[in-house]
C-alpha atoms as a PDB file:
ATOM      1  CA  UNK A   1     -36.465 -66.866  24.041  1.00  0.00           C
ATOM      2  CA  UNK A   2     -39.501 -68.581  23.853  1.00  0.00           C
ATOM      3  CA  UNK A   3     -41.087 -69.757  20.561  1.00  0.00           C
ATOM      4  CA  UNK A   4     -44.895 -68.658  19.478  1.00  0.00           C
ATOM      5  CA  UNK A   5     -48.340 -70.329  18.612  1.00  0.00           C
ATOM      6  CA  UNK A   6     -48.339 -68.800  15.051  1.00  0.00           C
ATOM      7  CA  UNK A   7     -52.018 -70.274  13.193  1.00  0.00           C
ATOM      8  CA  UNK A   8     -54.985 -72.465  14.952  1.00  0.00           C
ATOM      9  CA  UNK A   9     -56.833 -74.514  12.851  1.00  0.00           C
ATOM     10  CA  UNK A  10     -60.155 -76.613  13.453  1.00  0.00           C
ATOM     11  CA  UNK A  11     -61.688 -79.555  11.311  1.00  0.00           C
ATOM     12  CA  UNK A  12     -65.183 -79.208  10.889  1.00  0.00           C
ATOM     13  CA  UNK A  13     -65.239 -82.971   9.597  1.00  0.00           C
ATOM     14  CA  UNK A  14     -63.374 -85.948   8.960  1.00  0.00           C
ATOM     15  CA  UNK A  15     -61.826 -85.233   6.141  1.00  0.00           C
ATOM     16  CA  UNK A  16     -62.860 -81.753   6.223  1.00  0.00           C
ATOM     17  CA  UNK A  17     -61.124 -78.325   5.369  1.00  0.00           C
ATOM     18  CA  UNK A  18     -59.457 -76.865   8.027  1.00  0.00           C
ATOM     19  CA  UNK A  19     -60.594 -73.702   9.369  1.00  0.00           C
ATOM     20  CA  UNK A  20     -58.331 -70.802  10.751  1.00  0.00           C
ATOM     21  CA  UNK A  21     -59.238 -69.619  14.217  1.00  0.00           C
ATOM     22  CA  UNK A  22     -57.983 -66.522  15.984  1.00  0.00           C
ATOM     23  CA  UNK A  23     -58.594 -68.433  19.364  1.00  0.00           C
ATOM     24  CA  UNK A  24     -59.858 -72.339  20.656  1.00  0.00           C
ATOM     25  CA  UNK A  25     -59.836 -74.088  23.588  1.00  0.00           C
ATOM     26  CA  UNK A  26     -57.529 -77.321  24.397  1.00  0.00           C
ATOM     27  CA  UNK A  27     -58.984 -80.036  26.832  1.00  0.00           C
ATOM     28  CA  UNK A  28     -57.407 -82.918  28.460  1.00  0.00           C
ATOM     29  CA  UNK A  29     -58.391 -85.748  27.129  1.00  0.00           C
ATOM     30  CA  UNK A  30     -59.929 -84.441  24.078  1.00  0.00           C
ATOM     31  CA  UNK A  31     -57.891 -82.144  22.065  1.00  0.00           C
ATOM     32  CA  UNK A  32     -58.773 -78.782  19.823  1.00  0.00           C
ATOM     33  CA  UNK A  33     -62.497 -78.368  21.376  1.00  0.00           C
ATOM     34  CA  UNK A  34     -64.733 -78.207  18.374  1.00  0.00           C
ATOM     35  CA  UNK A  35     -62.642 -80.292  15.806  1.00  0.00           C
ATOM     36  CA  UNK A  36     -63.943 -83.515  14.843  1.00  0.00           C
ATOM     37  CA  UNK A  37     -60.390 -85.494  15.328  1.00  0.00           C
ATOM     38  CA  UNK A  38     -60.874 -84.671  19.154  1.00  0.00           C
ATOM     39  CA  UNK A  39     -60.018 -87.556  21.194  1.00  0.00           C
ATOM     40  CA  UNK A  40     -58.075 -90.408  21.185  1.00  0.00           C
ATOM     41  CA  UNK A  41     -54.241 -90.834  21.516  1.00  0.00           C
ATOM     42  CA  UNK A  42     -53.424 -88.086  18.816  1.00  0.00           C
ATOM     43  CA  UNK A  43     -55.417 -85.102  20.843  1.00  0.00           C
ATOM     44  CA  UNK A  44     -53.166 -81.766  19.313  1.00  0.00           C
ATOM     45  CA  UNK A  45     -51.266 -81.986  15.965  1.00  0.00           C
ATOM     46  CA  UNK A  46     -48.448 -79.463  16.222  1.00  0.00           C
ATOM     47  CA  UNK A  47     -46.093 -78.548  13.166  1.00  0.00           C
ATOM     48  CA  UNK A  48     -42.914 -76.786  13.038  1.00  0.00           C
ATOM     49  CA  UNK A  49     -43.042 -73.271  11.108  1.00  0.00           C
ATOM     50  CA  UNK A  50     -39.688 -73.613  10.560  1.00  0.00           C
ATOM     51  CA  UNK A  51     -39.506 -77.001   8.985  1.00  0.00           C
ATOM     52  CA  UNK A  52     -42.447 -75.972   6.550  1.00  0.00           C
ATOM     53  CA  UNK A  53     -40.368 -73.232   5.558  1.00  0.00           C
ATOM     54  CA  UNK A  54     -37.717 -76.063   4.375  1.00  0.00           C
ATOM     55  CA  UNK A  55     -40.135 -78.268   2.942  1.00  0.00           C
ATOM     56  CA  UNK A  56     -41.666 -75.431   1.157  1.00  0.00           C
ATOM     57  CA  UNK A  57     -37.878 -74.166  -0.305  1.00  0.00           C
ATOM     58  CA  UNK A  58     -36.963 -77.846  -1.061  1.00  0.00           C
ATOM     59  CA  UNK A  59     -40.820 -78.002  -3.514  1.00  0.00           C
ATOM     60  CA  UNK A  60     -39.888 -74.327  -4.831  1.00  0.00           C
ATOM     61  CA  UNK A  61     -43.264 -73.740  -3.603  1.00  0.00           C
ATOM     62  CA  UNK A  62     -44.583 -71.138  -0.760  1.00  0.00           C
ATOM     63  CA  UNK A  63     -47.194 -73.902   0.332  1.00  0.00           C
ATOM     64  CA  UNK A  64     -49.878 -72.983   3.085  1.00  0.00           C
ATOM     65  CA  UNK A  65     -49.107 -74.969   6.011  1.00  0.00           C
ATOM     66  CA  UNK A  66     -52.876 -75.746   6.499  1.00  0.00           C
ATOM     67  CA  UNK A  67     -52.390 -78.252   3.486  1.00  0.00           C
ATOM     68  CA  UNK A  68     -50.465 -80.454   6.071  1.00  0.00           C
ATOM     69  CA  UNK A  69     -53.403 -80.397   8.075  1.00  0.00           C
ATOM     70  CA  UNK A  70     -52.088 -80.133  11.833  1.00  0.00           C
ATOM     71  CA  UNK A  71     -54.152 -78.330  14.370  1.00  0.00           C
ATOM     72  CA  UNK A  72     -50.892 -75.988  15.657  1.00  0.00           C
ATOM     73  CA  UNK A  73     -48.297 -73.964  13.626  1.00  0.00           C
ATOM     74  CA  UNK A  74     -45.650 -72.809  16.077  1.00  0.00           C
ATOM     75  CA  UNK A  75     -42.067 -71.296  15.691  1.00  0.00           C
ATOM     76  CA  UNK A  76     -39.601 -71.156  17.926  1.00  0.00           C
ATOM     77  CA  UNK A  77     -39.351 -74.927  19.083  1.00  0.00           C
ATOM     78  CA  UNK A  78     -37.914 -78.208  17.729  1.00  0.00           C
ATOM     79  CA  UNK A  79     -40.210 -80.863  17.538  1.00  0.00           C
ATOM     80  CA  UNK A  80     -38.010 -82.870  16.512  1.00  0.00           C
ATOM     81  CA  UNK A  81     -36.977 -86.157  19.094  1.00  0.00           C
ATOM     82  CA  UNK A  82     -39.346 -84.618  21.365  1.00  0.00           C
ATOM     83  CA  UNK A  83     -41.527 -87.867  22.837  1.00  0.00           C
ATOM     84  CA  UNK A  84     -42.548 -87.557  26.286  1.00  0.00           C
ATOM     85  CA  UNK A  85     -41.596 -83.788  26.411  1.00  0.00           C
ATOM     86  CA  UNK A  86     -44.054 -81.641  27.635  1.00  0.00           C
ATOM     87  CA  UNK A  87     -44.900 -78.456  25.263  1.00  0.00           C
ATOM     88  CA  UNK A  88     -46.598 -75.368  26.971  1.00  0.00           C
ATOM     89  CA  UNK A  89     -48.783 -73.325  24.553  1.00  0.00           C
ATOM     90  CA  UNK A  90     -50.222 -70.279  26.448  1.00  0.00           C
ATOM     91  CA  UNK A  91     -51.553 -71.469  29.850  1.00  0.00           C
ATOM     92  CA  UNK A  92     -51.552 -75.266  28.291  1.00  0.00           C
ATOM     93  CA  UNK A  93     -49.512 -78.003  28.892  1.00  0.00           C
ATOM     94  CA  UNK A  94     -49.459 -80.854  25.723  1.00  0.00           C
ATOM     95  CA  UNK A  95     -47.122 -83.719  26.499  1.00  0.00           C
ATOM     96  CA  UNK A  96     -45.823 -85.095  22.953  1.00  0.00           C
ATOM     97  CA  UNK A  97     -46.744 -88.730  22.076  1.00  0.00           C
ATOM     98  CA  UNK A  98     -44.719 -89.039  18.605  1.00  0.00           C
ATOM     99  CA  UNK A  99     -44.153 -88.062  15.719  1.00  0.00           C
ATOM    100  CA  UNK A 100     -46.800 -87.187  13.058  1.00  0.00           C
ATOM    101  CA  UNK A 101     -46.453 -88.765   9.380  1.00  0.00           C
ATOM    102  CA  UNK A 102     -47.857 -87.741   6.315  1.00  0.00           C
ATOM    103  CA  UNK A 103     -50.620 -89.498   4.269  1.00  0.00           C
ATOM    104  CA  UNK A 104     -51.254 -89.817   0.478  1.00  0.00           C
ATOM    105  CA  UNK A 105     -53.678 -86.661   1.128  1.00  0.00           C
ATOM    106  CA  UNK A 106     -50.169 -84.806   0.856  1.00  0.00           C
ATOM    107  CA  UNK A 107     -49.824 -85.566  -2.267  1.00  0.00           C
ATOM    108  CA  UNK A 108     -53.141 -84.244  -3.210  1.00  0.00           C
ATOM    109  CA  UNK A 109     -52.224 -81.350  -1.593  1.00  0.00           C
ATOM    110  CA  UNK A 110     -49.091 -80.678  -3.532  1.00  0.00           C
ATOM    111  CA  UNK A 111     -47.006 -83.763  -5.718  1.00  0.00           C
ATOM    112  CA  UNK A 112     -44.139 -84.611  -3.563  1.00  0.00           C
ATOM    113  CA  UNK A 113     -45.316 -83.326  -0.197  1.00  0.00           C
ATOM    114  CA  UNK A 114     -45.692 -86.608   0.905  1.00  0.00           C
ATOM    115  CA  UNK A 115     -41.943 -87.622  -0.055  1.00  0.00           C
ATOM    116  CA  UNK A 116     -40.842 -83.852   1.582  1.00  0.00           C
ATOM    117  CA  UNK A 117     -42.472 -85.105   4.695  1.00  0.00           C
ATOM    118  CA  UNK A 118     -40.613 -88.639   5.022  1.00  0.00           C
ATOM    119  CA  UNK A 119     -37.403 -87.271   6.858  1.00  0.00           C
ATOM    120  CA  UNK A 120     -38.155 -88.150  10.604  1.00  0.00           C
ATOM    121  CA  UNK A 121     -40.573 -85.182  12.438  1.00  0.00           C
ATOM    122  CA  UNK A 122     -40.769 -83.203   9.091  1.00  0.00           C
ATOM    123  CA  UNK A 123     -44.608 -83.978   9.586  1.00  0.00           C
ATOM    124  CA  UNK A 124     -44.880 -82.892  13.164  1.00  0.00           C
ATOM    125  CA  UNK A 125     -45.908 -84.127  16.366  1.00  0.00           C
ATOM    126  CA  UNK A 126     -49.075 -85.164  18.277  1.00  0.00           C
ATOM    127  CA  UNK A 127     -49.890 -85.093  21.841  1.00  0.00           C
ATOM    128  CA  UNK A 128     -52.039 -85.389  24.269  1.00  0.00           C
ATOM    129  CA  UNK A 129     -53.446 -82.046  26.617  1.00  0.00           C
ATOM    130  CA  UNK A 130     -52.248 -82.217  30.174  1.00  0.00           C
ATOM    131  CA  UNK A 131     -53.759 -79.346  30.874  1.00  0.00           C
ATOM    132  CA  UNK A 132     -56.584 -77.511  28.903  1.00  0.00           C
ATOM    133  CA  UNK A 133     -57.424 -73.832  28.502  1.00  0.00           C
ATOM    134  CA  UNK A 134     -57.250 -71.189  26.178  1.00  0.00           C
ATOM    135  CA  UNK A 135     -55.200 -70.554  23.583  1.00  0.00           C
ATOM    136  CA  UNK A 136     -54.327 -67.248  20.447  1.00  0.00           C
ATOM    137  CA  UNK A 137     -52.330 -66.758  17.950  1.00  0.00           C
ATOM    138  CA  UNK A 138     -49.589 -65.129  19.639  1.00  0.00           C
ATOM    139  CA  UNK A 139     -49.341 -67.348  22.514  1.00  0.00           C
ATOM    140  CA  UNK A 140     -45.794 -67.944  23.909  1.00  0.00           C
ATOM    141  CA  UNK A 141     -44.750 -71.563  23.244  1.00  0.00           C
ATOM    142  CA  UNK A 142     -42.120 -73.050  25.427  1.00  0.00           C
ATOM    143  CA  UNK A 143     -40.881 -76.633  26.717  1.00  0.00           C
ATOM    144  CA  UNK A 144     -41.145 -77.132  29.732  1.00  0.00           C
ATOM    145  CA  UNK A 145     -37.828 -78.574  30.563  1.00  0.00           C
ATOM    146  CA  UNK A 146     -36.110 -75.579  28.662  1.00  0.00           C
ATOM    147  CA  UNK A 147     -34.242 -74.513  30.902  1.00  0.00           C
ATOM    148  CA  UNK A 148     -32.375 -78.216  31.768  1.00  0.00           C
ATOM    149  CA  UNK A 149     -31.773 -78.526  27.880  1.00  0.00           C
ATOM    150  CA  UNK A 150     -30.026 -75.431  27.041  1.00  0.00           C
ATOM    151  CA  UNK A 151     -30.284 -75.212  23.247  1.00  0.00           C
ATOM    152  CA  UNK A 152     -33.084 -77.438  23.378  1.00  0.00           C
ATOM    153  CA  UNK A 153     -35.585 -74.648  21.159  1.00  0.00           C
ATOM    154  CA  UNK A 154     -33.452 -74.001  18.329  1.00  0.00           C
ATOM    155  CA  UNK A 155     -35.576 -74.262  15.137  1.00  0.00           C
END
Protein backbone atom coordinates (compact mmCIF):
# COMPACT_ATOMS: atom_id res chain seq x y z
CA UNK A 1 0.00 0.00 0.00
CA UNK A 2 1.50 3.05 -0.81
CA UNK A 3 2.23 5.82 1.74
CA UNK A 4 0.79 9.64 1.25
CA UNK A 5 2.16 13.30 0.92
CA UNK A 6 0.26 14.45 4.10
CA UNK A 7 1.31 18.67 4.57
CA UNK A 8 3.49 20.99 2.02
CA UNK A 9 5.19 23.66 3.44
CA UNK A 10 7.14 26.72 1.82
CA UNK A 11 9.75 29.19 3.47
CA UNK A 12 9.15 32.55 2.54
CA UNK A 13 12.74 33.43 4.01
CA UNK A 14 15.74 32.21 5.52
CA UNK A 15 14.82 31.72 8.65
CA UNK A 16 11.32 32.33 7.92
CA UNK A 17 7.92 30.70 9.08
CA UNK A 18 6.86 28.06 7.12
CA UNK A 19 3.79 28.33 5.22
CA UNK A 20 1.20 25.46 4.55
CA UNK A 21 0.34 24.94 0.91
CA UNK A 22 -2.47 22.84 -0.50
CA UNK A 23 -0.25 22.36 -3.71
CA UNK A 24 3.69 23.44 -5.07
CA UNK A 25 5.74 22.52 -7.64
CA UNK A 26 9.17 20.39 -7.29
CA UNK A 27 12.04 21.12 -9.87
CA UNK A 28 15.16 19.34 -10.58
CA UNK A 29 17.77 21.00 -9.49
CA UNK A 30 16.06 23.40 -7.33
CA UNK A 31 13.69 22.03 -4.89
CA UNK A 32 10.06 23.34 -3.40
CA UNK A 33 9.59 26.19 -6.25
CA UNK A 34 8.98 29.34 -4.30
CA UNK A 35 10.90 28.52 -0.99
CA UNK A 36 13.92 30.38 -0.33
CA UNK A 37 16.14 27.10 0.69
CA UNK A 38 15.71 26.08 -3.10
CA UNK A 39 18.84 24.82 -4.45
CA UNK A 40 21.78 23.29 -3.50
CA UNK A 41 22.47 19.66 -2.36
CA UNK A 42 19.50 19.62 0.23
CA UNK A 43 16.64 20.45 -2.62
CA UNK A 44 13.30 18.60 -0.63
CA UNK A 45 13.27 18.07 3.19
CA UNK A 46 10.96 15.13 3.80
CA UNK A 47 9.87 13.96 7.43
CA UNK A 48 8.29 10.89 8.58
CA UNK A 49 4.59 11.38 10.05
CA UNK A 50 5.07 8.50 11.82
CA UNK A 51 8.27 9.22 13.61
CA UNK A 52 6.82 12.73 14.70
CA UNK A 53 4.12 10.90 16.17
CA UNK A 54 6.96 9.14 18.47
CA UNK A 55 8.85 12.11 19.07
CA UNK A 56 5.75 13.91 19.94
CA UNK A 57 4.57 10.80 22.59
CA UNK A 58 8.19 10.57 23.92
CA UNK A 59 7.86 15.05 24.78
CA UNK A 60 4.12 14.32 26.06
CA UNK A 61 3.47 16.95 23.63
CA UNK A 62 1.12 16.90 20.31
CA UNK A 63 3.82 19.19 18.55
CA UNK A 64 3.04 20.60 14.94
CA UNK A 65 5.37 19.01 12.66
CA UNK A 66 5.97 22.40 10.88
CA UNK A 67 8.17 23.28 14.04
CA UNK A 68 10.74 20.76 12.53
CA UNK A 69 10.73 22.76 9.59
CA UNK A 70 10.94 20.15 6.57
CA UNK A 71 9.30 20.98 3.32
CA UNK A 72 7.31 17.27 3.15
CA UNK A 73 5.23 15.41 5.83
CA UNK A 74 4.51 11.96 4.45
CA UNK A 75 3.18 8.63 6.01
CA UNK A 76 3.42 5.52 4.84
CA UNK A 77 7.30 5.23 4.15
CA UNK A 78 10.50 4.69 6.19
CA UNK A 79 12.98 7.14 5.73
CA UNK A 80 14.99 5.66 7.64
CA UNK A 81 18.59 4.08 5.89
CA UNK A 82 17.16 5.31 2.79
CA UNK A 83 20.42 7.11 0.88
CA UNK A 84 20.42 6.78 -2.72
CA UNK A 85 16.74 5.49 -2.78
CA UNK A 86 14.60 7.13 -4.98
CA UNK A 87 11.13 8.47 -3.35
CA UNK A 88 8.15 9.14 -5.79
CA UNK A 89 5.74 11.85 -4.52
CA UNK A 90 2.83 12.21 -7.04
CA UNK A 91 4.30 12.33 -10.59
CA UNK A 92 7.90 13.25 -8.85
CA UNK A 93 10.80 11.40 -8.44
CA UNK A 94 13.29 12.76 -5.27
CA UNK A 95 16.36 10.58 -4.90
CA UNK A 96 17.42 10.79 -1.03
CA UNK A 97 20.88 12.30 -0.28
CA UNK A 98 20.94 11.71 3.71
CA UNK A 99 19.70 12.13 6.51
CA UNK A 100 18.39 15.47 7.93
CA UNK A 101 19.58 16.63 11.59
CA UNK A 102 18.16 18.94 13.83
CA UNK A 103 19.52 22.41 14.84
CA UNK A 104 19.39 24.40 18.15
CA UNK A 105 16.19 26.11 16.41
CA UNK A 106 14.52 22.78 17.81
CA UNK A 107 14.97 23.66 20.89
CA UNK A 108 13.36 26.96 20.43
CA UNK A 109 10.71 25.25 19.05
CA UNK A 110 10.02 22.98 21.95
CA UNK A 111 12.98 22.13 24.98
CA UNK A 112 14.22 18.77 24.11
CA UNK A 113 13.23 18.52 20.46
CA UNK A 114 16.58 18.78 19.55
CA UNK A 115 17.71 15.75 21.91
CA UNK A 116 14.21 13.78 20.50
CA UNK A 117 15.69 14.28 17.12
CA UNK A 118 19.34 12.77 17.77
CA UNK A 119 18.37 9.00 17.15
CA UNK A 120 19.59 8.43 13.47
CA UNK A 121 16.70 9.73 10.65
CA UNK A 122 14.37 10.94 13.53
CA UNK A 123 14.96 14.39 11.71
CA UNK A 124 14.25 13.25 8.21
CA UNK A 125 15.76 13.16 4.96
CA UNK A 126 16.80 15.50 2.10
CA UNK A 127 17.06 14.96 -1.50
CA UNK A 128 17.49 16.11 -4.52
CA UNK A 129 14.34 16.25 -7.47
CA UNK A 130 14.96 13.87 -10.31
CA UNK A 131 12.09 14.74 -11.74
CA UNK A 132 9.89 17.90 -11.10
CA UNK A 133 6.15 18.48 -11.33
CA UNK A 134 3.29 18.91 -9.31
CA UNK A 135 2.50 17.89 -6.20
CA UNK A 136 -1.06 17.90 -3.23
CA UNK A 137 -1.70 16.91 -0.22
CA UNK A 138 -2.97 13.60 -0.90
CA UNK A 139 -0.45 12.54 -3.30
CA UNK A 140 0.50 8.80 -3.24
CA UNK A 141 4.09 8.41 -1.95
CA UNK A 142 5.95 5.33 -2.89
CA UNK A 143 9.72 4.05 -3.35
CA UNK A 144 10.52 3.25 -6.20
CA UNK A 145 12.23 0.01 -5.64
CA UNK A 146 9.16 -1.18 -3.47
CA UNK A 147 8.45 -3.82 -4.94
CA UNK A 148 12.33 -5.52 -4.77
CA UNK A 149 12.26 -4.64 -0.92
CA UNK A 150 9.20 -6.25 0.26
CA UNK A 151 8.56 -4.66 3.66
CA UNK A 152 10.62 -1.90 2.68
CA UNK A 153 7.47 0.96 3.60
CA UNK A 154 6.65 -0.06 6.96
CA UNK A 155 6.44 3.09 9.15
Amino acid sequence: MPGRLEQVWRKRFRRGPMDSVASASLQPGRGLGDSADAGGKRQVTILSAERWRRISDQLGVALDPRVRRANLLVSGVDLERSTHRVLRIGPCRVRIVGETRGCERMDEAHPGLLAALDPPWAGGAFGEVLDGGDIAVGDAVHWEDAEESPGADAG
